[in-house]
PDB file of N, CA and C in Angstrom:
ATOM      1  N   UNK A   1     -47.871  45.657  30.266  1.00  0.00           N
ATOM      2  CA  UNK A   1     -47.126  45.575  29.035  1.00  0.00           C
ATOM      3  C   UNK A   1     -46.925  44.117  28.651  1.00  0.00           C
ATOM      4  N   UNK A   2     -46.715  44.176  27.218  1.00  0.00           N
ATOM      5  CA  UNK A   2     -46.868  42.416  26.689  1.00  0.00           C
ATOM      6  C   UNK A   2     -45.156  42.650  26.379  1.00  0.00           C
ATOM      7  N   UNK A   3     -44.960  41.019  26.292  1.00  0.00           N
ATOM      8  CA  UNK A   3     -43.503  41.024  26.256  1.00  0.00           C
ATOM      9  C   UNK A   3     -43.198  39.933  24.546  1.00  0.00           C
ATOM     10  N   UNK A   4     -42.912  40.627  23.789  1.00  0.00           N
ATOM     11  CA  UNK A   4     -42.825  40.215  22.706  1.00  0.00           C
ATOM     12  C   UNK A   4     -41.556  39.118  22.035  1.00  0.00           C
ATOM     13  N   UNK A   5     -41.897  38.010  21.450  1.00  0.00           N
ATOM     14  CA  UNK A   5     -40.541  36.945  21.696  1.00  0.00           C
ATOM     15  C   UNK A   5     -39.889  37.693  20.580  1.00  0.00           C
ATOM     16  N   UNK A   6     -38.525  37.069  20.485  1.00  0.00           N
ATOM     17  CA  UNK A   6     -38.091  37.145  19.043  1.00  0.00           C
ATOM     18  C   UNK A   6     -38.662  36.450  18.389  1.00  0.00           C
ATOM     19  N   UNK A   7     -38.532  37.111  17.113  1.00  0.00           N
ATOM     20  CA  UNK A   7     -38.874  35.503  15.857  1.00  0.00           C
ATOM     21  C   UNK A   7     -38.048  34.377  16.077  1.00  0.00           C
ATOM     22  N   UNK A   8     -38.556  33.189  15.536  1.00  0.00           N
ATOM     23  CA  UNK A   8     -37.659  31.623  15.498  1.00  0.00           C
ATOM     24  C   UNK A   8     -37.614  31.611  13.709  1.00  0.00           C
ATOM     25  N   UNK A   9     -36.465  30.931  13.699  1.00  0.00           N
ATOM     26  CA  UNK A   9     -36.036  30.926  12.307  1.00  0.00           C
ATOM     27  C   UNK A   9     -37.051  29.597  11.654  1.00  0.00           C
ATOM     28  N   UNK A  10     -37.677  29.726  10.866  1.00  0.00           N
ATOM     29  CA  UNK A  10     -38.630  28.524  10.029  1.00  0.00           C
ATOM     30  C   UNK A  10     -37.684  27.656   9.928  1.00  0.00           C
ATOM     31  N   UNK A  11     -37.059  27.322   9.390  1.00  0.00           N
ATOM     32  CA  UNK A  11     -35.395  26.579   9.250  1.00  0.00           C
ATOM     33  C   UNK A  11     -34.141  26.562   9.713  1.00  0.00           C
ATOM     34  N   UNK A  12     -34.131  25.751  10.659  1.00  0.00           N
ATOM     35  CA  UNK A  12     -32.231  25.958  11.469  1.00  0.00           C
ATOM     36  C   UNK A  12     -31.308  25.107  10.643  1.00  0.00           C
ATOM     37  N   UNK A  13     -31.868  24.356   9.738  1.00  0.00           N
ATOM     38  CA  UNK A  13     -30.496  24.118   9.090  1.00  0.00           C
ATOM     39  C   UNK A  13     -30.554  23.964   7.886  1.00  0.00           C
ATOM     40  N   UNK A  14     -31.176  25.280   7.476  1.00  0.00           N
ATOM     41  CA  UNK A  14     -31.341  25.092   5.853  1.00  0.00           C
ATOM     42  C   UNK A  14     -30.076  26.372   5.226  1.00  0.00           C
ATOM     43  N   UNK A  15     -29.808  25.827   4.112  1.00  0.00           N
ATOM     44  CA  UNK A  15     -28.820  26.488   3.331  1.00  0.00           C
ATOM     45  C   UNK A  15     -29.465  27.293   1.998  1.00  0.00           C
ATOM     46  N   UNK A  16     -28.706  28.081   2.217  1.00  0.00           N
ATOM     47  CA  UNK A  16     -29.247  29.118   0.653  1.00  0.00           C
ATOM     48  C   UNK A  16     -27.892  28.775  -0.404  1.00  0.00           C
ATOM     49  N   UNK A  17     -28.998  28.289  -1.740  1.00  0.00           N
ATOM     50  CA  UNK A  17     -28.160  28.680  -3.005  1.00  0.00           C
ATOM     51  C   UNK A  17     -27.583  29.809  -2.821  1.00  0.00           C
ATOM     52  N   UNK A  18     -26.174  30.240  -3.865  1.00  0.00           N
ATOM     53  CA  UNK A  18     -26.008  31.180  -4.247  1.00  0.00           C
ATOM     54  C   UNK A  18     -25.719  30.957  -5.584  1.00  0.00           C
ATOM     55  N   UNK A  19     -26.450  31.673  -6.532  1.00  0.00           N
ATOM     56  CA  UNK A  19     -26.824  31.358  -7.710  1.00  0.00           C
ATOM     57  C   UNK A  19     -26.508  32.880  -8.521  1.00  0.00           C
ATOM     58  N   UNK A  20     -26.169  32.924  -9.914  1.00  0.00           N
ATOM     59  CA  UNK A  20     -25.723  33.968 -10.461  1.00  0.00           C
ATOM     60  C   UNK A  20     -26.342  34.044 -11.966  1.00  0.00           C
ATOM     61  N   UNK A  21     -26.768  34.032 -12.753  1.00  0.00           N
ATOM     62  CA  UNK A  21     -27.412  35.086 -13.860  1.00  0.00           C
ATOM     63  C   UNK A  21     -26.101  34.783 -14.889  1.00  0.00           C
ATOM     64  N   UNK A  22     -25.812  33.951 -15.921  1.00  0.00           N
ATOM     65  CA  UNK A  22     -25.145  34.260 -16.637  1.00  0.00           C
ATOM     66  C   UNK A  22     -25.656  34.757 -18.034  1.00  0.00           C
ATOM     67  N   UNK A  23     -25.352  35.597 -18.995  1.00  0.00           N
ATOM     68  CA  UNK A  23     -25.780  35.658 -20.377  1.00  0.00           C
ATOM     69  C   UNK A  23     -24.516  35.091 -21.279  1.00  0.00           C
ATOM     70  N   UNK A  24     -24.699  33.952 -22.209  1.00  0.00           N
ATOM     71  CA  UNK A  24     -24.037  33.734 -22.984  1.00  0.00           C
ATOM     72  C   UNK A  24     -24.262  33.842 -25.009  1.00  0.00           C
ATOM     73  N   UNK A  25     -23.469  33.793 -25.199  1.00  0.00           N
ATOM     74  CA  UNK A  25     -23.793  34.232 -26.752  1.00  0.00           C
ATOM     75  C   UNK A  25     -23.998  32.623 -27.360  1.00  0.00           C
ATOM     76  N   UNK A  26     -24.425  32.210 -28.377  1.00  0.00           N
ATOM     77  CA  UNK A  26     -24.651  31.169 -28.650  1.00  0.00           C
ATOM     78  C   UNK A  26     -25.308  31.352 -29.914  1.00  0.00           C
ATOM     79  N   UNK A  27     -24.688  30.130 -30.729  1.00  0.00           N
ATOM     80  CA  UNK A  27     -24.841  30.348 -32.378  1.00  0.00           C
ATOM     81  C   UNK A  27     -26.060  29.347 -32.659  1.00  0.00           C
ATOM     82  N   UNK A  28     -26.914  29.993 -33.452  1.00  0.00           N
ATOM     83  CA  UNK A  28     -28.259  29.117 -33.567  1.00  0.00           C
ATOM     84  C   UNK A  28     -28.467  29.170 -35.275  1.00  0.00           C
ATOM     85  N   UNK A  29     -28.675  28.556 -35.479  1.00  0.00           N
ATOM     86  CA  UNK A  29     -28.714  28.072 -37.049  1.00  0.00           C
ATOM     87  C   UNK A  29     -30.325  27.597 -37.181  1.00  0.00           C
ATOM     88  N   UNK A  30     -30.705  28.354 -38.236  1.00  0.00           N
ATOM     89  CA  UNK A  30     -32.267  28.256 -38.929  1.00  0.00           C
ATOM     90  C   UNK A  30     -32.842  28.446 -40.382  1.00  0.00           C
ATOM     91  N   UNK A  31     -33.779  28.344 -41.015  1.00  0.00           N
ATOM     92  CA  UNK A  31     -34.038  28.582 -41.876  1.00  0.00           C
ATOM     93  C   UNK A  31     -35.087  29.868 -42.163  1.00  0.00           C
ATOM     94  N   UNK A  32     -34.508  30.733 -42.859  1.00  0.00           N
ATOM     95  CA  UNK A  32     -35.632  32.255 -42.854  1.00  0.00           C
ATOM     96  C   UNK A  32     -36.878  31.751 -43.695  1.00  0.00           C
ATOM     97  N   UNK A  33     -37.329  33.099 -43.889  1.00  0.00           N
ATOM     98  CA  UNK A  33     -38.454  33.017 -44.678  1.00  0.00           C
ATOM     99  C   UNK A  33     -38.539  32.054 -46.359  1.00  0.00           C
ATOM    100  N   UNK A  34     -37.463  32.893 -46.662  1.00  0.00           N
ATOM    101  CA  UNK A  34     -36.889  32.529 -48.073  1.00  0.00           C
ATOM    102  C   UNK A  34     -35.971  31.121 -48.338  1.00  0.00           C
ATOM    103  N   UNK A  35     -35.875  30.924 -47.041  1.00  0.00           N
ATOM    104  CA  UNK A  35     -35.664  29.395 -47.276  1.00  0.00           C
ATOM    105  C   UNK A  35     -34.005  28.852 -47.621  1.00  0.00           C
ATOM    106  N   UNK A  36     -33.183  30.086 -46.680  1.00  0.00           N
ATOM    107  CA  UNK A  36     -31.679  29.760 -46.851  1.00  0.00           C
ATOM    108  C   UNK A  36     -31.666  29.805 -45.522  1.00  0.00           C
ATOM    109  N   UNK A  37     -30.554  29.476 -44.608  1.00  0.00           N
ATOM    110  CA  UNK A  37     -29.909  28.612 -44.062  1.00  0.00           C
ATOM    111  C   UNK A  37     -29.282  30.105 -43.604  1.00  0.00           C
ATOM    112  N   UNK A  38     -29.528  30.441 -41.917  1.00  0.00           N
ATOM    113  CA  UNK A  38     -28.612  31.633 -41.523  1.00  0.00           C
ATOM    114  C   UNK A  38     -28.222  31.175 -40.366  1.00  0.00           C
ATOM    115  N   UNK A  39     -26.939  31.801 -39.458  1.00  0.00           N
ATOM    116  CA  UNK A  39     -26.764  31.405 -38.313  1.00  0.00           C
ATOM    117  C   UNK A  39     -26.630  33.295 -37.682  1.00  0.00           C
ATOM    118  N   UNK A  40     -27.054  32.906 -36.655  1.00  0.00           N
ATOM    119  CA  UNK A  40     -27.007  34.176 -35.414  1.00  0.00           C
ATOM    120  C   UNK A  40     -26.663  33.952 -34.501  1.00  0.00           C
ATOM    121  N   UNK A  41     -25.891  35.163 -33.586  1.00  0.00           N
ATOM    122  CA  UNK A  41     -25.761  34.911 -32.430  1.00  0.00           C
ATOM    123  C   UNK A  41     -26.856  35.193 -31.497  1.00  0.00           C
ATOM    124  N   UNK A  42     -27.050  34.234 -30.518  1.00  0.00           N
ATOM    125  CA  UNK A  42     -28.525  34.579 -29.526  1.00  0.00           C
ATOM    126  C   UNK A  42     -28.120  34.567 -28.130  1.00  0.00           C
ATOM    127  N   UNK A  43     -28.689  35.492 -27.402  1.00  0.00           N
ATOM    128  CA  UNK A  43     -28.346  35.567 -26.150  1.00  0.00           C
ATOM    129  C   UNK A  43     -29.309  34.199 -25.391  1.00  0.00           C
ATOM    130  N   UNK A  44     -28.354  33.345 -24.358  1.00  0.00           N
ATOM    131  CA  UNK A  44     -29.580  32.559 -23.387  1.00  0.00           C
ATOM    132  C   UNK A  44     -28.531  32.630 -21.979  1.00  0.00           C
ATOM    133  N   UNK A  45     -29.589  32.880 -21.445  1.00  0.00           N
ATOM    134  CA  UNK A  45     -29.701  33.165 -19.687  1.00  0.00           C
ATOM    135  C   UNK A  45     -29.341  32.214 -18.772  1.00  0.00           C
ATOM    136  N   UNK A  46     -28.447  31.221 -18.176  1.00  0.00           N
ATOM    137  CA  UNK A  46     -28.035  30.900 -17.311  1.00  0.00           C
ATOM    138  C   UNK A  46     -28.017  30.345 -15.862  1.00  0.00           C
ATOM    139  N   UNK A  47     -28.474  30.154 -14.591  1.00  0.00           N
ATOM    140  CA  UNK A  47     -28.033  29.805 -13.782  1.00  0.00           C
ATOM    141  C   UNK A  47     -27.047  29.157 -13.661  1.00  0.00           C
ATOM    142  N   UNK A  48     -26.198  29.828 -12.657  1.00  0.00           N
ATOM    143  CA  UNK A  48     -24.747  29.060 -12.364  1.00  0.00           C
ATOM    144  C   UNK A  48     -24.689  28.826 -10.727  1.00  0.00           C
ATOM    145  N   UNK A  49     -24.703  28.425 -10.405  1.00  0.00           N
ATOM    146  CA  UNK A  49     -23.821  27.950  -8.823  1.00  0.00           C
ATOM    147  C   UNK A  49     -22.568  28.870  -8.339  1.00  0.00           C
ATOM    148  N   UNK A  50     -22.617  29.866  -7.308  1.00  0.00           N
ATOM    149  CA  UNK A  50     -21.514  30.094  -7.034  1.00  0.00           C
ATOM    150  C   UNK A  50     -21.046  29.494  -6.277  1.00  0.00           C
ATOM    151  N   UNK A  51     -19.308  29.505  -6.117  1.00  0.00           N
ATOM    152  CA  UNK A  51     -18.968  28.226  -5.071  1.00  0.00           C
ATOM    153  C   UNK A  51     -18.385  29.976  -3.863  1.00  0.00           C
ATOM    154  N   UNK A  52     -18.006  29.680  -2.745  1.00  0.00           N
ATOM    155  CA  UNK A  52     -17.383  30.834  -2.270  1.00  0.00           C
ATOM    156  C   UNK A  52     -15.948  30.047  -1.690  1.00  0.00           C
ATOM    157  N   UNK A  53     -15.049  30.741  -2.573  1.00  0.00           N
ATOM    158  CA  UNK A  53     -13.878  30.815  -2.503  1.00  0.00           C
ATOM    159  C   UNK A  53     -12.854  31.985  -2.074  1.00  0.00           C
ATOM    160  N   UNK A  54     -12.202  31.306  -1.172  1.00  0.00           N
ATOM    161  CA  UNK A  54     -11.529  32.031  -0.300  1.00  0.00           C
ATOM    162  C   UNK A  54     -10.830  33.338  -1.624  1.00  0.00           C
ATOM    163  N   UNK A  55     -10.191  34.085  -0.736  1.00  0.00           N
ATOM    164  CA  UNK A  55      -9.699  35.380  -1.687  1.00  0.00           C
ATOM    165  C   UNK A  55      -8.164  34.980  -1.642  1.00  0.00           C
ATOM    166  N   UNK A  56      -7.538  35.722  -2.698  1.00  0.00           N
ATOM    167  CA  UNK A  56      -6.178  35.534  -2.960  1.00  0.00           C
ATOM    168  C   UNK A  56      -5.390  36.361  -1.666  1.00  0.00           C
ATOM    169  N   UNK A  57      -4.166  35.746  -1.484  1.00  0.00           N
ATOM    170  CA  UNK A  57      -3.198  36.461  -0.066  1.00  0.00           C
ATOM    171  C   UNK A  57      -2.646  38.104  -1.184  1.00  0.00           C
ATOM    172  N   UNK A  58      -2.580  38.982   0.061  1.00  0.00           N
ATOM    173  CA  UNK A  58      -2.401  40.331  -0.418  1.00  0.00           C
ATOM    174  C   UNK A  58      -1.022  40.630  -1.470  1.00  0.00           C
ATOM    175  N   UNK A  59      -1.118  41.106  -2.505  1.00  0.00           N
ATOM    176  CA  UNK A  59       0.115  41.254  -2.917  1.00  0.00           C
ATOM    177  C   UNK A  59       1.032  41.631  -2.764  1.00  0.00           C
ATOM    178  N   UNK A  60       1.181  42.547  -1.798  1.00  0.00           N
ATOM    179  CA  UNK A  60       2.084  43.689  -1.321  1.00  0.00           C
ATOM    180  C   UNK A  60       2.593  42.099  -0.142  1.00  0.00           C
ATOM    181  N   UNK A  61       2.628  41.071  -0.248  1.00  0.00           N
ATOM    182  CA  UNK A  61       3.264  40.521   0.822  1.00  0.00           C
ATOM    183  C   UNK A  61       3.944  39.643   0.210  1.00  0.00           C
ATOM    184  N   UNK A  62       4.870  39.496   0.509  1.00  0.00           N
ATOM    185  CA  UNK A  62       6.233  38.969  -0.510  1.00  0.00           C
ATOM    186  C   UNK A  62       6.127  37.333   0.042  1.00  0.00           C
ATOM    187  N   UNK A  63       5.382  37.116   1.434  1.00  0.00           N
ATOM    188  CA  UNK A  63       5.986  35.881   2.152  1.00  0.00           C
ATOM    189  C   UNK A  63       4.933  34.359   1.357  1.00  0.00           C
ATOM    190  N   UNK A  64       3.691  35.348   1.483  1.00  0.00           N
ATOM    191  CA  UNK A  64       2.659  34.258   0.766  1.00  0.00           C
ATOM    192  C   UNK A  64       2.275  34.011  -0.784  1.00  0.00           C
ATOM    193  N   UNK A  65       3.192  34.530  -1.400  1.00  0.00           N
ATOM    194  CA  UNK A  65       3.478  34.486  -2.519  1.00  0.00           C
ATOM    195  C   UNK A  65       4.773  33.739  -3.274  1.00  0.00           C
ATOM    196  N   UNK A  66       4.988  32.823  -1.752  1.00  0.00           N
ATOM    197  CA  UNK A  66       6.668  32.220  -2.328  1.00  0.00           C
ATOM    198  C   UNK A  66       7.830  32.916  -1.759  1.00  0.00           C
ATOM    199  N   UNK A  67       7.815  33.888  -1.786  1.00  0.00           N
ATOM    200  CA  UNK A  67       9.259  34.535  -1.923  1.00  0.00           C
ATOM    201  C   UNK A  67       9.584  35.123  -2.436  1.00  0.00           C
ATOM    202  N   UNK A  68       9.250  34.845  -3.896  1.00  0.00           N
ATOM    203  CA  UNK A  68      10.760  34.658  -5.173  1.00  0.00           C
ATOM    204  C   UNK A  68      10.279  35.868  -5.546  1.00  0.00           C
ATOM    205  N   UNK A  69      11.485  37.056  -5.866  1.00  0.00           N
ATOM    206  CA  UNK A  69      10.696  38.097  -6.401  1.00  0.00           C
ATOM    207  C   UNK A  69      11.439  37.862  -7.980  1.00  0.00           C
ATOM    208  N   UNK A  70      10.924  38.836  -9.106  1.00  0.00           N
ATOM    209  CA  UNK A  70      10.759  38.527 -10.300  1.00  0.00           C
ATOM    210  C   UNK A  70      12.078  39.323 -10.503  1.00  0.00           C
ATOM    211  N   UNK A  71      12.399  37.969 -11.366  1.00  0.00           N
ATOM    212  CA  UNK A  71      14.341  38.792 -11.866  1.00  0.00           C
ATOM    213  C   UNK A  71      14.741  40.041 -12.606  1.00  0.00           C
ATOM    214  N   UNK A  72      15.243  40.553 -12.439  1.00  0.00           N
ATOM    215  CA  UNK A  72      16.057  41.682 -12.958  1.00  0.00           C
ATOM    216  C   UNK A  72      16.088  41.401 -14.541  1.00  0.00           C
ATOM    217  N   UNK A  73      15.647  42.594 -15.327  1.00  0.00           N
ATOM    218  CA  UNK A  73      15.637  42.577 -16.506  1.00  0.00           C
ATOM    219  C   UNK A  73      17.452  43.170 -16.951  1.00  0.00           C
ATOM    220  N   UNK A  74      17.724  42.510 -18.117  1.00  0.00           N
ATOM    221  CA  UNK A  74      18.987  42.400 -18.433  1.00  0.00           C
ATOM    222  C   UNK A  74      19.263  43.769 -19.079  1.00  0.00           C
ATOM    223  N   UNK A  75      19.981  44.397 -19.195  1.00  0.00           N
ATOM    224  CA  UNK A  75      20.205  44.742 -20.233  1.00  0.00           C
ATOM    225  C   UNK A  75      20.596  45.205 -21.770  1.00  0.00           C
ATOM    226  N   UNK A  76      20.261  45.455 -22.903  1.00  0.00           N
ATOM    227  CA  UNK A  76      20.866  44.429 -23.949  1.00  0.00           C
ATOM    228  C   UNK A  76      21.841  45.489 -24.221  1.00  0.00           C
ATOM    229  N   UNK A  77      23.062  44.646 -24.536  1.00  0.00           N
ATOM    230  CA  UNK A  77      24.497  45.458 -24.909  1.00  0.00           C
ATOM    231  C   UNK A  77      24.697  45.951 -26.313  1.00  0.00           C
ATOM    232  N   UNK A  78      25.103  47.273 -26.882  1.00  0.00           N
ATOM    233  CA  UNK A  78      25.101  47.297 -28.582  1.00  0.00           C
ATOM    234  C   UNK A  78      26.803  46.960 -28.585  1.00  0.00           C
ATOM    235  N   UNK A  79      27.232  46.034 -29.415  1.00  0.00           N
ATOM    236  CA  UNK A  79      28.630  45.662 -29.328  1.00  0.00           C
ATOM    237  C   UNK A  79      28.970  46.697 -30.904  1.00  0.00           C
ATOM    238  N   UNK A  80      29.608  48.025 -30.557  1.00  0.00           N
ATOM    239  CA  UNK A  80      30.563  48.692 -31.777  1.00  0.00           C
ATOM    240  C   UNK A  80      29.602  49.715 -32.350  1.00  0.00           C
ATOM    241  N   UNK A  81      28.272  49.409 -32.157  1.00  0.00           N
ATOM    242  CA  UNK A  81      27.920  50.778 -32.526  1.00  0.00           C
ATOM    243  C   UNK A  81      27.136  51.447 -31.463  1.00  0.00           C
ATOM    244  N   UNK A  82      26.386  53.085 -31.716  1.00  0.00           N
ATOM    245  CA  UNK A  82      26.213  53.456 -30.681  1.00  0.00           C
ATOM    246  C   UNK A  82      24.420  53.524 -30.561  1.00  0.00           C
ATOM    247  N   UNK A  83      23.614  54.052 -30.039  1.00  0.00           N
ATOM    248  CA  UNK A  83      22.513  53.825 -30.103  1.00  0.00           C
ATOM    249  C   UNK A  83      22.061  55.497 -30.250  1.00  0.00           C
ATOM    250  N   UNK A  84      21.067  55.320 -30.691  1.00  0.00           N
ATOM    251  CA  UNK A  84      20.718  56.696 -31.313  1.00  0.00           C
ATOM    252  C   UNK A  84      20.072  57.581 -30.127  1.00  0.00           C
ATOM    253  N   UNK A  85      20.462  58.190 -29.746  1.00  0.00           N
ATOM    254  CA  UNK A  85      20.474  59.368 -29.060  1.00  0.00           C
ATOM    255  C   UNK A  85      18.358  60.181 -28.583  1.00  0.00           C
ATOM    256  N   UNK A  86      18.475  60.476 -29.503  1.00  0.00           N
ATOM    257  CA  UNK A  86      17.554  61.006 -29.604  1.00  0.00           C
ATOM    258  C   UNK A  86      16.534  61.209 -31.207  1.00  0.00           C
ATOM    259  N   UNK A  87      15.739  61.232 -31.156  1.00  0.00           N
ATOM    260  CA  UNK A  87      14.808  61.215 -32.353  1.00  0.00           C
ATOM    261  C   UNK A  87      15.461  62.442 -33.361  1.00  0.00           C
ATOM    262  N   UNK A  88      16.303  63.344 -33.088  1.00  0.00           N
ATOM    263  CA  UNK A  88      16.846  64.258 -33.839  1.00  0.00           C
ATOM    264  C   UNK A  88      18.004  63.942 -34.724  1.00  0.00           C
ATOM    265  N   UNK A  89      19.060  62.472 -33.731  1.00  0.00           N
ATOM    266  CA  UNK A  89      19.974  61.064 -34.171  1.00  0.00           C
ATOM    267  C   UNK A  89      19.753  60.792 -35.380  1.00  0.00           C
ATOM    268  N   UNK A  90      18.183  60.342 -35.799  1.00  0.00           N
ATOM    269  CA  UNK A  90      18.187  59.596 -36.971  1.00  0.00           C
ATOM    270  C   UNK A  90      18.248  60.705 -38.480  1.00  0.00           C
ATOM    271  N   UNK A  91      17.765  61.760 -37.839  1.00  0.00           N
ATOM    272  CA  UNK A  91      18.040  62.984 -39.249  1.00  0.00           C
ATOM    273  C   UNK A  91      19.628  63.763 -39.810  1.00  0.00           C
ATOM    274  N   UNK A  92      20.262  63.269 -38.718  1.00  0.00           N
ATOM    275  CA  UNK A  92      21.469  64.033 -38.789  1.00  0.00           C
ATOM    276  C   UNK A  92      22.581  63.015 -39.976  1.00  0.00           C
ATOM    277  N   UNK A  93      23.456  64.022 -40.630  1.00  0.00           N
ATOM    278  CA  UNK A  93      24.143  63.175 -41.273  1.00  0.00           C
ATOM    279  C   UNK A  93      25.362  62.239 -40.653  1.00  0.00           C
ATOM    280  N   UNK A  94      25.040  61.201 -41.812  1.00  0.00           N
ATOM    281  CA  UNK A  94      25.736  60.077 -40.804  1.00  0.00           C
ATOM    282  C   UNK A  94      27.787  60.264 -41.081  1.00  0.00           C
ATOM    283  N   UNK A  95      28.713  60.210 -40.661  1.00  0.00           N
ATOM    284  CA  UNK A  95      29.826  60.211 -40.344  1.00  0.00           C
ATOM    285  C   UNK A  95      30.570  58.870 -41.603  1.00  0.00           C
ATOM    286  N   UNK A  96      31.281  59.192 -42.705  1.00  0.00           N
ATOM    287  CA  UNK A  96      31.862  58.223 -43.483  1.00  0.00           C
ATOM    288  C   UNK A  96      33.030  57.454 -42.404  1.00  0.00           C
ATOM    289  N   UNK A  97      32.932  56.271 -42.866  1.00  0.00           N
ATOM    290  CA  UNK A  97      33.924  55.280 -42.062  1.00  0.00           C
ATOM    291  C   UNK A  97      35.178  55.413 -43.245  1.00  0.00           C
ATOM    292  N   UNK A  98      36.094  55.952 -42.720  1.00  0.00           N
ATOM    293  CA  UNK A  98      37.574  55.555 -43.636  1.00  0.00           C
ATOM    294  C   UNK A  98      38.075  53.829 -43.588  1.00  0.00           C
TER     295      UNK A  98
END
């Protein structure tokens, strides 16, 4: 029996791009047939560089996020009158003030 090596890597210290595909819209201005002046939007294609960036800390964790949790919403006071009840409130007749 033959004893088969592993492969060796062609490159031990080579790095791979990571590269991404963008489509952007982009306004191009020309002259038609007839000889006026149009602008369009045109799609052109991209390469971008990705960088790899770490991920955000979990939300559900109060500690790496500061602390601070988000304040208590107030609530707003009606001073003398009352607030309408229900959607049936606004049809009903209203009460004369003496």
């Amino acid at each position: 029996m033959e004893e088969v090596e592993p492969a060796k890597p062609l490159f031990t210290n080579a790095t791979v791009k990571k590269t991404r595909t963008v489509i952007k819209k982009v306004k191009k201005t020309f002259m038609n047939e007839k000889g006026y002046m149009v602008t369009d939007w045109v799609d052109v294609a991209e390469e971008v560089e990705v960088e790899d960036k770490p991920l955000p800390p979990a939300l559900g964790n109060g500690k790496a996020s500061g602390g601070k949790k988000p304040a208590a919403k107030k609530k707003s006071v009606v001073s003398g009158k009352k607030k309408q009840g229900s959607l049936m409130g606004f049809f009903t007749q209203k009460k004369k003030a003496t």
